[in-house]
N, C-alpha and C. Protein backbone atom coordinates (compact mmCIF):
# COMPACT_ATOMS: atom_id res chain seq x y z
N UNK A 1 11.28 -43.44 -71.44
CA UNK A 1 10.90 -42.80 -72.69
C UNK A 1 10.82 -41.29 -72.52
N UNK A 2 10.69 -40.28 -73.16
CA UNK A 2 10.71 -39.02 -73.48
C UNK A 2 9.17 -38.50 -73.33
N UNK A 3 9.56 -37.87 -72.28
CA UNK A 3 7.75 -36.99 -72.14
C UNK A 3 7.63 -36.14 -73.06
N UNK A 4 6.32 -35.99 -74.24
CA UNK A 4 6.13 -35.12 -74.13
C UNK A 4 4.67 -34.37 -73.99
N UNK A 5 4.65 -33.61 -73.21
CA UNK A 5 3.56 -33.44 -72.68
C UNK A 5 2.18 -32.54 -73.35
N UNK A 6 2.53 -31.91 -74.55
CA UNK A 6 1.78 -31.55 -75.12
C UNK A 6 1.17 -32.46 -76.30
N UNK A 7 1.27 -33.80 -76.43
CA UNK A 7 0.90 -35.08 -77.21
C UNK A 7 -0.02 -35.92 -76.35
N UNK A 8 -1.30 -35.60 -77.15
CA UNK A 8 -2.65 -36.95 -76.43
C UNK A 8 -1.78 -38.02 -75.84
N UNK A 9 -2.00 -38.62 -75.06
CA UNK A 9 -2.10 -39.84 -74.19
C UNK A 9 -1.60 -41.02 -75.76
N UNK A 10 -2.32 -40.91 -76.15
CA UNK A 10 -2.52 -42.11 -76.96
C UNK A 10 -1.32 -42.23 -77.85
N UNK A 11 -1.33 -40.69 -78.72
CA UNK A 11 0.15 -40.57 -79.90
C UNK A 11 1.28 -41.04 -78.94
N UNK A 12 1.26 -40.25 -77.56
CA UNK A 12 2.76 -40.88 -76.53
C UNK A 12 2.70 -42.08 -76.43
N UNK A 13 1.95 -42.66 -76.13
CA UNK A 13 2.71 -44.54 -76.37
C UNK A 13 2.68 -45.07 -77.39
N UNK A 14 1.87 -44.77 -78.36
CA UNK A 14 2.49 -45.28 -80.03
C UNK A 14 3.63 -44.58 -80.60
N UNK A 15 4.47 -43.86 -80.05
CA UNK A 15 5.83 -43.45 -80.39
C UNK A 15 6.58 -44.29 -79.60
N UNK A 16 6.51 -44.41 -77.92
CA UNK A 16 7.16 -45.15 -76.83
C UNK A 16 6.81 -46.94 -77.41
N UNK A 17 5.96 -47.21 -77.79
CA UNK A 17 5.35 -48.22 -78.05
C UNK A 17 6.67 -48.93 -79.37
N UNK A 18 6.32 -47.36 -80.55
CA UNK A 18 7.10 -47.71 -81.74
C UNK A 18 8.74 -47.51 -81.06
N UNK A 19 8.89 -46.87 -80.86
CA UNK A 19 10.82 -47.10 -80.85
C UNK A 19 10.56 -48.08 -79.39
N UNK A 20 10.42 -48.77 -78.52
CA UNK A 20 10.72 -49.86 -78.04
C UNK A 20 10.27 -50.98 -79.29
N UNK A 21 9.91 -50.86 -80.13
CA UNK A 21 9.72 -51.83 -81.11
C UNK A 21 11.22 -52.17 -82.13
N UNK A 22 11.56 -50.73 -82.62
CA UNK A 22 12.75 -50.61 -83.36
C UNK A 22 13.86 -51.02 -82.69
N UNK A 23 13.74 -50.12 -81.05
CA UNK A 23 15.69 -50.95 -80.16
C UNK A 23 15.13 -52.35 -80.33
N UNK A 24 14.59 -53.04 -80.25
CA UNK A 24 14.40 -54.55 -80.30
C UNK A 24 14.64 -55.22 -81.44
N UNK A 25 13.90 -54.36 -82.52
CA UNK A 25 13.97 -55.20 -83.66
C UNK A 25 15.55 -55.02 -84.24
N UNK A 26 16.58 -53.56 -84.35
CA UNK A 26 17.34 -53.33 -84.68
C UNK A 26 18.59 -53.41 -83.84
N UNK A 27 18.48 -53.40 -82.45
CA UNK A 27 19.27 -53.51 -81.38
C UNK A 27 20.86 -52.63 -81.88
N UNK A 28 21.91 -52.91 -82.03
CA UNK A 28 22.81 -51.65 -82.19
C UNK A 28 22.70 -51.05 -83.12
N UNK A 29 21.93 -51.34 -84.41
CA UNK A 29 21.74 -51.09 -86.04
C UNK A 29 21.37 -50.13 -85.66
N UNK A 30 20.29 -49.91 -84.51
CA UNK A 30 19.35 -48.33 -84.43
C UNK A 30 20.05 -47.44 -84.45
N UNK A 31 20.63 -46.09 -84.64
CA UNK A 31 21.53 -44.59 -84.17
C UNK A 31 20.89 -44.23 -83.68
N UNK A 32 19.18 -43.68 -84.15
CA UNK A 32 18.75 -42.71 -83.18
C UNK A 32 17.19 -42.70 -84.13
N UNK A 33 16.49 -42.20 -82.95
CA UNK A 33 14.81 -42.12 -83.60
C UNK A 33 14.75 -40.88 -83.24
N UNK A 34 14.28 -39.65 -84.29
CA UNK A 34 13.63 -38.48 -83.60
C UNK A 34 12.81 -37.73 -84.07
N UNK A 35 11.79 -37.16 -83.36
CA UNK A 35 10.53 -36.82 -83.53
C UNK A 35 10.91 -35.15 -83.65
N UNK A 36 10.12 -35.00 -84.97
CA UNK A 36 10.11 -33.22 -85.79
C UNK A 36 8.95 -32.97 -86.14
N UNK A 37 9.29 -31.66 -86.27
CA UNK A 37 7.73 -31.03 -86.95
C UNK A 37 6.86 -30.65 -85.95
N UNK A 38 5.34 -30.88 -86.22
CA UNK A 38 4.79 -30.01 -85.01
C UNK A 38 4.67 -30.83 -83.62
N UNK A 39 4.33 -32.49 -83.83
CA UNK A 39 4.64 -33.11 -82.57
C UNK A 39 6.00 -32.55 -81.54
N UNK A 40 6.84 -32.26 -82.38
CA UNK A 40 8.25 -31.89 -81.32
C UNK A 40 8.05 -30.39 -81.32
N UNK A 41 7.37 -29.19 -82.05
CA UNK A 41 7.38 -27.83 -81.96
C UNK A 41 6.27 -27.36 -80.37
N UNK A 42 5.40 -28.11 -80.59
CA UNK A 42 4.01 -28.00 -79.48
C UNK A 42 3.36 -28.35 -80.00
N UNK A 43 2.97 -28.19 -81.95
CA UNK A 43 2.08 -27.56 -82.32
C UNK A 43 1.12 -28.28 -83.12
N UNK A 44 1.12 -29.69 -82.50
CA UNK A 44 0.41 -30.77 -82.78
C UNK A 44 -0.95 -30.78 -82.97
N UNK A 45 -1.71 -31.21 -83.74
CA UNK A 45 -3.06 -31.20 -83.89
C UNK A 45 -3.56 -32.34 -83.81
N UNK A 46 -4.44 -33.44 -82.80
CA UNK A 46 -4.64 -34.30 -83.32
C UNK A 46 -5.44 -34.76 -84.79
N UNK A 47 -6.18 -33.89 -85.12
CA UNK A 47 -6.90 -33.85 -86.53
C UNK A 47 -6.32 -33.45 -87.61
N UNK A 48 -5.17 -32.94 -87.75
CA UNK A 48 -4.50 -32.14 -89.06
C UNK A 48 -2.62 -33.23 -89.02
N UNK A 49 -2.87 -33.21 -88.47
CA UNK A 49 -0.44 -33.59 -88.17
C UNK A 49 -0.79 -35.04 -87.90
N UNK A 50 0.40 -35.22 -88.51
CA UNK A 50 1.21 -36.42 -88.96
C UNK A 50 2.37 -36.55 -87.69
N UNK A 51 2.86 -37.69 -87.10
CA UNK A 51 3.53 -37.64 -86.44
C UNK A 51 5.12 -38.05 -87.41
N UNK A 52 5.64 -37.10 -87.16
CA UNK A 52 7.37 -37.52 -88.20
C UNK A 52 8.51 -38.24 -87.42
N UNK A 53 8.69 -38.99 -87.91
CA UNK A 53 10.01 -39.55 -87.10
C UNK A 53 11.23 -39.77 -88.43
N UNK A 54 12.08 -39.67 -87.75
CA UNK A 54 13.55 -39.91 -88.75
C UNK A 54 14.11 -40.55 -87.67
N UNK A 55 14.06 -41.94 -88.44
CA UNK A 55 14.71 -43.32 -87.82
C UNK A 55 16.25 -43.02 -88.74
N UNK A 56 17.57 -43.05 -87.63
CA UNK A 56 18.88 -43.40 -88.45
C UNK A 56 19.20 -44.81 -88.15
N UNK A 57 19.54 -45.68 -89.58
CA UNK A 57 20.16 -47.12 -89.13
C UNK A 57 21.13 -47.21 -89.41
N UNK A 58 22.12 -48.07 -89.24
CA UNK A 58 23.72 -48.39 -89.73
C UNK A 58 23.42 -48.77 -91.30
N UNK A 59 21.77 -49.65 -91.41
CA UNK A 59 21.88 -50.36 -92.33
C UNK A 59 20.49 -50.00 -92.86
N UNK A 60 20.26 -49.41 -94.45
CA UNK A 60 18.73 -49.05 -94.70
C UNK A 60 18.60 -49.61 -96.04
N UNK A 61 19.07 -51.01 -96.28
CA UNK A 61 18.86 -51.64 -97.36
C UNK A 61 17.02 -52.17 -97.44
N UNK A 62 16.84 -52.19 -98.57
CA UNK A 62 15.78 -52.57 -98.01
C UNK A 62 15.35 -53.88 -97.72
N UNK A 63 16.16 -55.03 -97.07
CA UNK A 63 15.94 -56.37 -96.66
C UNK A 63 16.10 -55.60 -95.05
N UNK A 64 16.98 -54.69 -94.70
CA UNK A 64 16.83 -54.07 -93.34
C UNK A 64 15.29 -53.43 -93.36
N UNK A 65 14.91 -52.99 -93.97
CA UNK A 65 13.18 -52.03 -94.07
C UNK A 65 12.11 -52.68 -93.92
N UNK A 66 12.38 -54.32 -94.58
CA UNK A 66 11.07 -55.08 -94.29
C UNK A 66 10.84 -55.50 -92.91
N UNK A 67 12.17 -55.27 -91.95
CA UNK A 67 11.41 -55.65 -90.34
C UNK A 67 10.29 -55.16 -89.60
N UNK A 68 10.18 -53.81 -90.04
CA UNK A 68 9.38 -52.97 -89.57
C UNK A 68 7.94 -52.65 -90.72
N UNK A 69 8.10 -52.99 -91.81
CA UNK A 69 6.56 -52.98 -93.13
C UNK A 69 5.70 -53.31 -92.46
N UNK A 70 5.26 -54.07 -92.04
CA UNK A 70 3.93 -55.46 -91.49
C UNK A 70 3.16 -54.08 -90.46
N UNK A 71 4.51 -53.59 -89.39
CA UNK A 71 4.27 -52.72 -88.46
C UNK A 71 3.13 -51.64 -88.28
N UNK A 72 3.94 -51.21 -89.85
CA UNK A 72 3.33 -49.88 -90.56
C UNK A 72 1.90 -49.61 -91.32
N UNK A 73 1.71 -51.23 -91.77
CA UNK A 73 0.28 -50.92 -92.23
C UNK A 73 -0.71 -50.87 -90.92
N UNK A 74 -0.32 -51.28 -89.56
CA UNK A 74 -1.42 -51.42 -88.77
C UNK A 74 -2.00 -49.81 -88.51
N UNK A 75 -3.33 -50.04 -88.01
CA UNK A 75 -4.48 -48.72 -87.88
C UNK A 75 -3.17 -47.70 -86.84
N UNK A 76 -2.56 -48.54 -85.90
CA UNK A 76 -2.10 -47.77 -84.97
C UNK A 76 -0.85 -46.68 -85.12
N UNK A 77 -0.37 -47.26 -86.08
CA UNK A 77 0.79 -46.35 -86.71
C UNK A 77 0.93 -45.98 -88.24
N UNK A 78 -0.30 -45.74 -88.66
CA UNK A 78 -0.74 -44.96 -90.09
C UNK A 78 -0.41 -43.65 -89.70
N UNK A 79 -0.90 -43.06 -88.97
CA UNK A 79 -0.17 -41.28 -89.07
C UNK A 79 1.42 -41.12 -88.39
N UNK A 80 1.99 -42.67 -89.06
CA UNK A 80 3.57 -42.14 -88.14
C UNK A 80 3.99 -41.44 -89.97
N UNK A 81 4.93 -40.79 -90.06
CA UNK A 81 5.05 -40.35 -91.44
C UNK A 81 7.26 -40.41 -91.29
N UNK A 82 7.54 -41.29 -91.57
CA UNK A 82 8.69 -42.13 -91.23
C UNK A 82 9.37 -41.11 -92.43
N UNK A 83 10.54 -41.27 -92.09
CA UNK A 83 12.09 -41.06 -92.63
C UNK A 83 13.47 -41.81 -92.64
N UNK A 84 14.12 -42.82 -93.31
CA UNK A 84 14.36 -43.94 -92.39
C UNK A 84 16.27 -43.68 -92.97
N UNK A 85 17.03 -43.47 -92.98
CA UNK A 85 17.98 -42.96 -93.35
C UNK A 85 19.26 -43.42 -92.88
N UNK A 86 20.61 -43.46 -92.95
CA UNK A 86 21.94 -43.80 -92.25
C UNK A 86 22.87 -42.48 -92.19
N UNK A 87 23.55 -42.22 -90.91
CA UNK A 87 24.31 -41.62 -90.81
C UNK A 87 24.94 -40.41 -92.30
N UNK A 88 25.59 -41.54 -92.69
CA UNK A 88 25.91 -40.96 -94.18
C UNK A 88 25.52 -40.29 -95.37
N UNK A 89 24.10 -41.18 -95.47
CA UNK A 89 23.13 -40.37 -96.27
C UNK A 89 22.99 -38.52 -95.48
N UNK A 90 22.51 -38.71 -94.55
CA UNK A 90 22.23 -37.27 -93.54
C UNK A 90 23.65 -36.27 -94.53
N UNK A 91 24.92 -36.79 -93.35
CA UNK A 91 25.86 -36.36 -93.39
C UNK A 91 25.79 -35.78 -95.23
N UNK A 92 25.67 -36.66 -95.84
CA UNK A 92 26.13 -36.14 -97.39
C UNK A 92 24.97 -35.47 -98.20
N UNK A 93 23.49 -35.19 -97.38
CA UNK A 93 22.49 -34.66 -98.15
C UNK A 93 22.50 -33.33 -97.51
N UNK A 94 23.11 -32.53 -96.44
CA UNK A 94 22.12 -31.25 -96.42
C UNK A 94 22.53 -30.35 -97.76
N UNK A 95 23.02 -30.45 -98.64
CA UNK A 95 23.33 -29.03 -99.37
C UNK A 95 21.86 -29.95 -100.40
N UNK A 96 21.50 -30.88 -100.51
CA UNK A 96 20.32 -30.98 -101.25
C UNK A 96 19.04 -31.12 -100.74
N UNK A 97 19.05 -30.99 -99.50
CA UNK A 97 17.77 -30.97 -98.64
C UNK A 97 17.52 -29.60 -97.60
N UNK A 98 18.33 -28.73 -97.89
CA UNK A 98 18.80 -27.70 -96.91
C UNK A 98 17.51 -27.38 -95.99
N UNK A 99 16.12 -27.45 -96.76
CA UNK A 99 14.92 -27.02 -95.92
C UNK A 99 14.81 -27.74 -94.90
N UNK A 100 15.09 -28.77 -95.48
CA UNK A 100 14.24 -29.91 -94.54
C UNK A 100 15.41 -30.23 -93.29
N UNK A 101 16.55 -30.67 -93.57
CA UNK A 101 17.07 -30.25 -92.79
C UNK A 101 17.29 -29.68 -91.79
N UNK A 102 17.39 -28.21 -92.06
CA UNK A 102 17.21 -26.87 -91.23
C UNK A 102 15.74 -26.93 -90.44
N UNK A 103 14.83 -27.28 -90.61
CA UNK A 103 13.46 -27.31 -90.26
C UNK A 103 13.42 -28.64 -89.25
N UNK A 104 14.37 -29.56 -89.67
CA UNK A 104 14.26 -30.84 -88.44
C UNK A 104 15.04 -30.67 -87.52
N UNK A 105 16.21 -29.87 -87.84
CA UNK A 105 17.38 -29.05 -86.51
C UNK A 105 16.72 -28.39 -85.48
N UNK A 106 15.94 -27.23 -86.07
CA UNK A 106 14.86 -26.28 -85.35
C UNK A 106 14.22 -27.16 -84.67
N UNK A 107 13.32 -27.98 -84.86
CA UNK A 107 11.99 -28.13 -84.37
C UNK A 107 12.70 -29.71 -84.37
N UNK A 108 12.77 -30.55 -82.76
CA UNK A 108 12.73 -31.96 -82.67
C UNK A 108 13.68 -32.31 -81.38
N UNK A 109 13.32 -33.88 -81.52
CA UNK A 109 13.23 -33.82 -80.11
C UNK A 109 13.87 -35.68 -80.18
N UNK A 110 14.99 -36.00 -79.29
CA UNK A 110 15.68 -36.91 -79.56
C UNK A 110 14.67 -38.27 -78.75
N UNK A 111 14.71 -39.34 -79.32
CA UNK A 111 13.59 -40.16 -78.35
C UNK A 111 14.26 -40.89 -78.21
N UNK A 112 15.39 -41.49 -78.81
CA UNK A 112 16.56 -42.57 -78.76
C UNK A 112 17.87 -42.24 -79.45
N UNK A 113 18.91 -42.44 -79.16
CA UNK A 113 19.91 -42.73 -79.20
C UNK A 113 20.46 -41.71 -79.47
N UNK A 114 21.57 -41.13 -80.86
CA UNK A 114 22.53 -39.97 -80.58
C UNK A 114 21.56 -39.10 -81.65
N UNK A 115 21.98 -37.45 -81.24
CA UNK A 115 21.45 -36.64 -81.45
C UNK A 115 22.01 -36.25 -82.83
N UNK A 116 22.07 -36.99 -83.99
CA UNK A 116 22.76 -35.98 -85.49
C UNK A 116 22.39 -34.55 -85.40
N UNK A 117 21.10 -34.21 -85.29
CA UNK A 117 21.10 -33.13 -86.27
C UNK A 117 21.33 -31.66 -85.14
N UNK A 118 21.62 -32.01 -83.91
CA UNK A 118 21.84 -30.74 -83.68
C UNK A 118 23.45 -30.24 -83.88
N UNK A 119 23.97 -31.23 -84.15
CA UNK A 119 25.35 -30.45 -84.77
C UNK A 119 25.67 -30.31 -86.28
N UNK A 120 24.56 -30.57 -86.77
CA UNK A 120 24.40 -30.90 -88.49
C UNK A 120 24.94 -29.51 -88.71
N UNK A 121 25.81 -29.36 -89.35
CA UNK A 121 25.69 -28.55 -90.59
C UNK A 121 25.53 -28.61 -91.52
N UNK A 122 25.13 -26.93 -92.13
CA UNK A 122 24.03 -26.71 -93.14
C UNK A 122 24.43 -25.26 -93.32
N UNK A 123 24.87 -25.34 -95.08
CA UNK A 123 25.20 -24.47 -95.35
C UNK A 123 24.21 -23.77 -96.09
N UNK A 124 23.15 -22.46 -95.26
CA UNK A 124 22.23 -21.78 -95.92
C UNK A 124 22.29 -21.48 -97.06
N UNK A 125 23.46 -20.77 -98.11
CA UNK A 125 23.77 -20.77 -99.18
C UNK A 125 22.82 -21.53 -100.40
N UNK A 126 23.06 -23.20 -99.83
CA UNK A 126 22.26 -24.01 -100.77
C UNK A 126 20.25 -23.52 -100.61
N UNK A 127 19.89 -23.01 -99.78
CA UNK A 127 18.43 -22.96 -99.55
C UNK A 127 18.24 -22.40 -100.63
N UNK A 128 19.03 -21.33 -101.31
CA UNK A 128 18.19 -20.82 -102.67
C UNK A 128 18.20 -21.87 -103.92
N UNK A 129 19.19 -22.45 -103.90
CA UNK A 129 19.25 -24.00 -104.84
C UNK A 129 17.96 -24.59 -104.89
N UNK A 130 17.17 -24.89 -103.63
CA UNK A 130 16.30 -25.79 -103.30
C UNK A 130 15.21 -25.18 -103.60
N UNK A 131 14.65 -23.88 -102.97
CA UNK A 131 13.80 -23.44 -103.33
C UNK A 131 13.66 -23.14 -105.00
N UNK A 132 14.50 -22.69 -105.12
CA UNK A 132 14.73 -22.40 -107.03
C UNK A 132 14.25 -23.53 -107.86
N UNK A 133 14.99 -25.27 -107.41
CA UNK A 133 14.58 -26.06 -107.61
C UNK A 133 13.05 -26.39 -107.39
N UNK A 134 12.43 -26.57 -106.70
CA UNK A 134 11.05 -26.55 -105.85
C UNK A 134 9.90 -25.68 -106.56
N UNK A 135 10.50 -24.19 -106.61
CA UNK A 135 9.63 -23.58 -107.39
C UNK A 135 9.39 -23.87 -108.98
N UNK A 136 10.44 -23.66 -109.49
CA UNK A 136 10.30 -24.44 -110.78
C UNK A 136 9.72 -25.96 -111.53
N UNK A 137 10.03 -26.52 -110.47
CA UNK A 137 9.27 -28.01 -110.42
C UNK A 137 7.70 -28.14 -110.25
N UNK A 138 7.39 -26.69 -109.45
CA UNK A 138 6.00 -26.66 -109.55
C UNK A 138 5.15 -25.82 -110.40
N UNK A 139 5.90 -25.19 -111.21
CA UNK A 139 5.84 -24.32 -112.69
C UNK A 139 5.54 -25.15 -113.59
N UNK A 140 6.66 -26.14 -113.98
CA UNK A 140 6.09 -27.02 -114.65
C UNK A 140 5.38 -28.26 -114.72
N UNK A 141 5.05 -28.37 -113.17
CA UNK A 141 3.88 -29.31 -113.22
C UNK A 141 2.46 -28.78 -113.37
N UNK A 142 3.05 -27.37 -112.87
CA UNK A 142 1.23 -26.60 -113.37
C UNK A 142 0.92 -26.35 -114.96
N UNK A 143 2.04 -25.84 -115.71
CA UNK A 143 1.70 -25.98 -117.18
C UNK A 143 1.46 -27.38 -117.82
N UNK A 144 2.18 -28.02 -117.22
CA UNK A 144 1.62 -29.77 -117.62
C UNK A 144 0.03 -29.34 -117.32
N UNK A 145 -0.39 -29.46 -116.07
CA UNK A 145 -1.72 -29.74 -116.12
C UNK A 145 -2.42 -29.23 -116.60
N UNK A 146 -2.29 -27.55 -116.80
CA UNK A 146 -3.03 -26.51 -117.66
C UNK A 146 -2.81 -27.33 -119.20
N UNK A 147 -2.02 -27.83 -120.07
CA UNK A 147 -1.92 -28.04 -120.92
C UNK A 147 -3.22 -29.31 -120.92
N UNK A 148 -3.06 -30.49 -119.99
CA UNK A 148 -4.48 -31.45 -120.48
C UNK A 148 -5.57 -30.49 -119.97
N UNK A 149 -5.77 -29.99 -119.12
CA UNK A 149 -7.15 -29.17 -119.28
C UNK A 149 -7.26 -28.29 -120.49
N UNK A 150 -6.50 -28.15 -121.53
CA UNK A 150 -7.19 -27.16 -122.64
C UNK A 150 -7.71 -28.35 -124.12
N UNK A 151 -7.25 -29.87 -123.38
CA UNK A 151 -7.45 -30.66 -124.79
C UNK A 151 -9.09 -31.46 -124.77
């Protein structure tokens, strides 16, 4: 399994714990499990962060998704904060996810199988799309709410 050494004792084998769970349950279906954000930056907190993983499968129907449900409600893997995706999807979303994307390229760390996103491209261009999108979306969810607070 993948050291990493700035992660409590405990988060490291409920990741080692969880993807020896997934190669088993998914066996070649799996592509790759990998850990982003601040668990893979350093900058982990055990009191504040979420541990992120972006599971790729061949197959993310969701009769493929229920192998792993049961998993997810247990106490032990509530702060995993999953991404569960196929090759293709990736491949055909960065011009609509460009942040997130770009932010899981930067910061992460391969725990199984092939590495997508460090050869991902990502055409910066779209980041003002997203943000433009993003900001505006939260414009008008704030006048929504300002609007029931004046009734």
């Amino acid at each position: 399994m993948t050291r990493l050494p700035h992660l409590p004792k405990r988060q490291q084998r409920a990741i080692d714990d969880f993807t020896l769970f997934l190669k088993r349950t998914y066996g070649e279906g799996l592509i790759s499990v990998v850990l982003y954000g601040s668990a893979a930056s350093g900058k982990f907190s055990e009191r504040y962060s979420n541990l992120n993983l972006l599971i790729v499968l061949d197959d993310a129907s969701p009769e493929n998704l229920k192998k792993i449900a049961p998993l997810l409600n247990t106490k032990r893997f509530r702060a995993f904060n999953m991404i569960v995706l196929t090759e293709e999807f990736i491949l055909s979303s960065t011009d609509v996810f460009p942040i997130d994307f770009l932010d899981m390229k930067e910061k992460h760390v391969l725990l199984y199988g092939r590495d997508l996103l460090s050869g991902l491209e990502i055409d910066i261009s779209n980041l003002r799309f997203q943000c433009e999108h993003e900001l505006k979306s939260h414009l008008i969810s704030m006048k929504r709410t300002y609007l029931h607070g004046q009734s």
